[in-house]
C-alpha atoms as a PDB file:
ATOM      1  CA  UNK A   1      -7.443 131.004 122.141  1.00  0.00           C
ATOM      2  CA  UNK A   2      -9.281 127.995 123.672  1.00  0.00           C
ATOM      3  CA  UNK A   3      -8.793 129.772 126.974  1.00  0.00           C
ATOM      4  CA  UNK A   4     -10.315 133.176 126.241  1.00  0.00           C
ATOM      5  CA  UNK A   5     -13.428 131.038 124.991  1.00  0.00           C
ATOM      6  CA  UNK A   6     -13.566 128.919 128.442  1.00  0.00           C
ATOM      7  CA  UNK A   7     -16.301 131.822 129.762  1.00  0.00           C
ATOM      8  CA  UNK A   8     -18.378 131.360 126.603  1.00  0.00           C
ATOM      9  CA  UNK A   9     -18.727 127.736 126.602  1.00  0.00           C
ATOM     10  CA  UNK A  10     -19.467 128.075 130.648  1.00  0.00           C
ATOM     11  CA  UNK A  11     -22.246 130.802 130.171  1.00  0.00           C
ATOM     12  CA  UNK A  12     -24.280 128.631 128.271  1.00  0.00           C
ATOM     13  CA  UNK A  13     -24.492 125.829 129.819  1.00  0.00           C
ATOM     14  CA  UNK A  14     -28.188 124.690 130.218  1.00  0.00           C
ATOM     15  CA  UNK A  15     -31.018 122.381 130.504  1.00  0.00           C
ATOM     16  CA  UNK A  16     -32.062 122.700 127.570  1.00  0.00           C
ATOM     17  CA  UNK A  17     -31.976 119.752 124.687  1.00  0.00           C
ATOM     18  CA  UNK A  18     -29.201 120.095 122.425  1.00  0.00           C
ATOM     19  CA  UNK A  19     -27.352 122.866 124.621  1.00  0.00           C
ATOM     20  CA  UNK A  20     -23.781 121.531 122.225  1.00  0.00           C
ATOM     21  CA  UNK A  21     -24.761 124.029 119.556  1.00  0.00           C
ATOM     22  CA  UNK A  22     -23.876 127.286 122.031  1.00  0.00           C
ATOM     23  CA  UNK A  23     -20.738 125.406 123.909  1.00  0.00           C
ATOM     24  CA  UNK A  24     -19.170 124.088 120.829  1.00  0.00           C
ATOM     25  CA  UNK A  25     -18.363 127.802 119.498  1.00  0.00           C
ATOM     26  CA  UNK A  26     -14.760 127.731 119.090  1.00  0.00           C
ATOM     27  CA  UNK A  27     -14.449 131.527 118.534  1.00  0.00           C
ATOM     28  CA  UNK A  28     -16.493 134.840 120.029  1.00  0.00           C
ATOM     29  CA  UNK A  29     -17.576 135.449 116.344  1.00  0.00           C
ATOM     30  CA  UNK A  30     -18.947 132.116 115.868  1.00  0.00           C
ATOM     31  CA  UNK A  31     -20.884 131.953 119.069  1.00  0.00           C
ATOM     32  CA  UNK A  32     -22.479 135.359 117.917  1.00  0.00           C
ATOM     33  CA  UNK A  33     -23.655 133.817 115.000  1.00  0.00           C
ATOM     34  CA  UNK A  34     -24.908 131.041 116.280  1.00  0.00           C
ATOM     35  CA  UNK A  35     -27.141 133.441 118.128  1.00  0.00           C
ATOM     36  CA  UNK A  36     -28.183 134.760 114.739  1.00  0.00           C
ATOM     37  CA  UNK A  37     -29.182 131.620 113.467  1.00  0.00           C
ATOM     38  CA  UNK A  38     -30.955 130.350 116.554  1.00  0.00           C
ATOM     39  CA  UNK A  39     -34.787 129.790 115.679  1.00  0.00           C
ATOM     40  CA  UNK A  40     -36.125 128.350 119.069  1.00  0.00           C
ATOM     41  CA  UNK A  41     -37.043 131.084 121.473  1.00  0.00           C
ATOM     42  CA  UNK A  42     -36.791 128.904 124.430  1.00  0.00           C
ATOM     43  CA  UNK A  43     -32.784 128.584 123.988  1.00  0.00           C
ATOM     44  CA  UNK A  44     -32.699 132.309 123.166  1.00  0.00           C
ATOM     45  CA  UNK A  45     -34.127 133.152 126.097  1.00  0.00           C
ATOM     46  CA  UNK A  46     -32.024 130.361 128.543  1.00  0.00           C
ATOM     47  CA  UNK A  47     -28.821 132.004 126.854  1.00  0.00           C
ATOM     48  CA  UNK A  48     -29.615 135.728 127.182  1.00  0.00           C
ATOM     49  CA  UNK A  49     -30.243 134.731 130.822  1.00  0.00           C
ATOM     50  CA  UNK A  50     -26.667 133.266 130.770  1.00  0.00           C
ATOM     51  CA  UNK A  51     -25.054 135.921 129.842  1.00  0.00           C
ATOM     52  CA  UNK A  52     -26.550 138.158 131.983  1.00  0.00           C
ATOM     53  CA  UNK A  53     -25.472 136.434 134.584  1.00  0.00           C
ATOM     54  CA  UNK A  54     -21.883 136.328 133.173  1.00  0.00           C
ATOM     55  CA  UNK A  55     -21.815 139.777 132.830  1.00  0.00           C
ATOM     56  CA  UNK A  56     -23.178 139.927 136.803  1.00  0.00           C
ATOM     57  CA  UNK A  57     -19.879 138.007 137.756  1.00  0.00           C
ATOM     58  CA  UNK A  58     -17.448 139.730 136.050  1.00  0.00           C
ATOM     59  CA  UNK A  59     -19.074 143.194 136.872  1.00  0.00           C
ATOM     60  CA  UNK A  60     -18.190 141.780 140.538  1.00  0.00           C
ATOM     61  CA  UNK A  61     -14.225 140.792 140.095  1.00  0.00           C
ATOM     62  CA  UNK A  62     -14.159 143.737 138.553  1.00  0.00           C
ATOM     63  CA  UNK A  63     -15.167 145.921 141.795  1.00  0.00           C
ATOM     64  CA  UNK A  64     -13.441 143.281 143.972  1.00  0.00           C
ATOM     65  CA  UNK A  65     -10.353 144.233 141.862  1.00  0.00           C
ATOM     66  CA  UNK A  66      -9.977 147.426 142.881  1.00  0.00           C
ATOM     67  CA  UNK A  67     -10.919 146.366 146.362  1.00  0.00           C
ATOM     68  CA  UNK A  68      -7.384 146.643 149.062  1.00  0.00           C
ATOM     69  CA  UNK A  69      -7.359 142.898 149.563  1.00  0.00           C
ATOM     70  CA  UNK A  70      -8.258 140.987 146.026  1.00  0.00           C
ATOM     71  CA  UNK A  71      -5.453 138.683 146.755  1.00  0.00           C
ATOM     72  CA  UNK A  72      -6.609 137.428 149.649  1.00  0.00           C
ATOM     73  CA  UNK A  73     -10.467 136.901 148.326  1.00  0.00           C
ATOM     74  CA  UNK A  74      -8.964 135.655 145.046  1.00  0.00           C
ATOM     75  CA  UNK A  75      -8.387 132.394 147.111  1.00  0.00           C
ATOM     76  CA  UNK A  76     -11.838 131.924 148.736  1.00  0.00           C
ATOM     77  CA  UNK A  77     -12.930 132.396 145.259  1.00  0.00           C
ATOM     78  CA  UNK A  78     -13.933 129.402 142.668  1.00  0.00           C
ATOM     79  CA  UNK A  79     -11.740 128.816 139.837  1.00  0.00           C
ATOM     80  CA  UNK A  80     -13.941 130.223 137.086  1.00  0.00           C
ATOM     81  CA  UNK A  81     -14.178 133.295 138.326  1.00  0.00           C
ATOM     82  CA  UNK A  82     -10.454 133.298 139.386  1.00  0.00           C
ATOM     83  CA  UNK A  83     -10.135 132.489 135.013  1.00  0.00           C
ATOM     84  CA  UNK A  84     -12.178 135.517 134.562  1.00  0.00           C
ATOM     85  CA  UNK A  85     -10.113 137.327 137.415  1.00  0.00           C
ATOM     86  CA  UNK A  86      -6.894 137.278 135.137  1.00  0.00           C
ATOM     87  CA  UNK A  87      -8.306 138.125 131.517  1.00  0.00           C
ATOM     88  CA  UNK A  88      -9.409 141.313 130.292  1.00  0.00           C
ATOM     89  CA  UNK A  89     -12.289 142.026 132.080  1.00  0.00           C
ATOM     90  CA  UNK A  90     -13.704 145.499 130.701  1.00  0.00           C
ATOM     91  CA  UNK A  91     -13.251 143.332 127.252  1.00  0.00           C
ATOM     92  CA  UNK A  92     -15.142 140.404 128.453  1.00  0.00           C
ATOM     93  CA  UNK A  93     -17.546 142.135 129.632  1.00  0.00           C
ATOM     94  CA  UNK A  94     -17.852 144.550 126.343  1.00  0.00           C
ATOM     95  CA  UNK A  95     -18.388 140.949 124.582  1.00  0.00           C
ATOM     96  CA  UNK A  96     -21.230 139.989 126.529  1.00  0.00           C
ATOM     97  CA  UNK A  97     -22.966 142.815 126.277  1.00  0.00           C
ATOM     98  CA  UNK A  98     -22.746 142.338 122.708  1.00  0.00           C
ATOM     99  CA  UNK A  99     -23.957 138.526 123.260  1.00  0.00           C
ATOM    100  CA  UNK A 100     -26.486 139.539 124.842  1.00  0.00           C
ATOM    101  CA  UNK A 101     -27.420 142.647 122.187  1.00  0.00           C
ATOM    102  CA  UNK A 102     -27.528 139.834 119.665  1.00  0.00           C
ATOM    103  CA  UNK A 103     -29.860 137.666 121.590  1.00  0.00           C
ATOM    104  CA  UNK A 104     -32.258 140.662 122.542  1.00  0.00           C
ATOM    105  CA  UNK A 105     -32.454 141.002 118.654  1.00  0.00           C
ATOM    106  CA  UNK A 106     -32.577 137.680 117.445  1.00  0.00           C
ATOM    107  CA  UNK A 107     -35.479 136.763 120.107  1.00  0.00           C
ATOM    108  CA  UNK A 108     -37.079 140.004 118.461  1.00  0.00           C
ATOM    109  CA  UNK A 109     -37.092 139.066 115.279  1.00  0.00           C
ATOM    110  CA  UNK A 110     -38.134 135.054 116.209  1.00  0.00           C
ATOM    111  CA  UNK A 111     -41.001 136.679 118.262  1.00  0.00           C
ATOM    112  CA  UNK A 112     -41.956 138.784 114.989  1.00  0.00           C
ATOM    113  CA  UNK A 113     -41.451 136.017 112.643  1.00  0.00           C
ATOM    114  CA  UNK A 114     -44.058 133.931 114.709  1.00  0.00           C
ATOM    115  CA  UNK A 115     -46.498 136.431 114.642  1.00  0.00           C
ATOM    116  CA  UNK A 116     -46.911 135.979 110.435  1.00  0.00           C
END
């Protein structure tokens, strides 16, 4: 299991203070609630940008994939995306889109909340 989270705990790595709340997830689910709890916009933000990014990459192995010669980029390429290269990449990226459904919301409803 710790493998499949490897990607999650990479995406949102960031700047920001306390960034160990995010990378410490041990499952999918409890990285999506974390999201749900999150009250600082700031990290909200930082992570949504994360994940969009994550879903950037693995949109591209996924193209290179059905490219003639993956094999041979596979080795030029670094070792998290060759991690990402060998899961289940419509799944991962299914996932993210949901992370990043979950942030669009929760920054939503912190936005709103600020506005009482």
């Amino acid at each position: 299991i710790y493998e499949q989270l490897l990607p999650y705990t990479a995406a949102i790595t960031s700047p920001i203070k306390d960034k160990k709340s995010f990378t410490q997830a041990k499952t999918y689910e409890e990285f999506i609630k974390k999201i749900n709890k999150e009250e600082e916009l700031k990290k909200l933000r930082q992570l949504r940008y994360k994940v969009i990014g994550e879903i950037m990459q693995a949109m591209t192995i996924e193209n290179l994939k059905q490219g003639e010669d993956f094999d041979g980029l596979l080795s030029q390429i670094n070792t998290k995306s060759y991690r990402l290269s060998t899961r289940n990449l419509t799944r991962y990226i299914n996932q993210c889109k949901v992370a990043k459904g979950a942030c669009e919301k929760r920054i939503n409803h912190v936005t709103q909340m600020k506005r009482i």
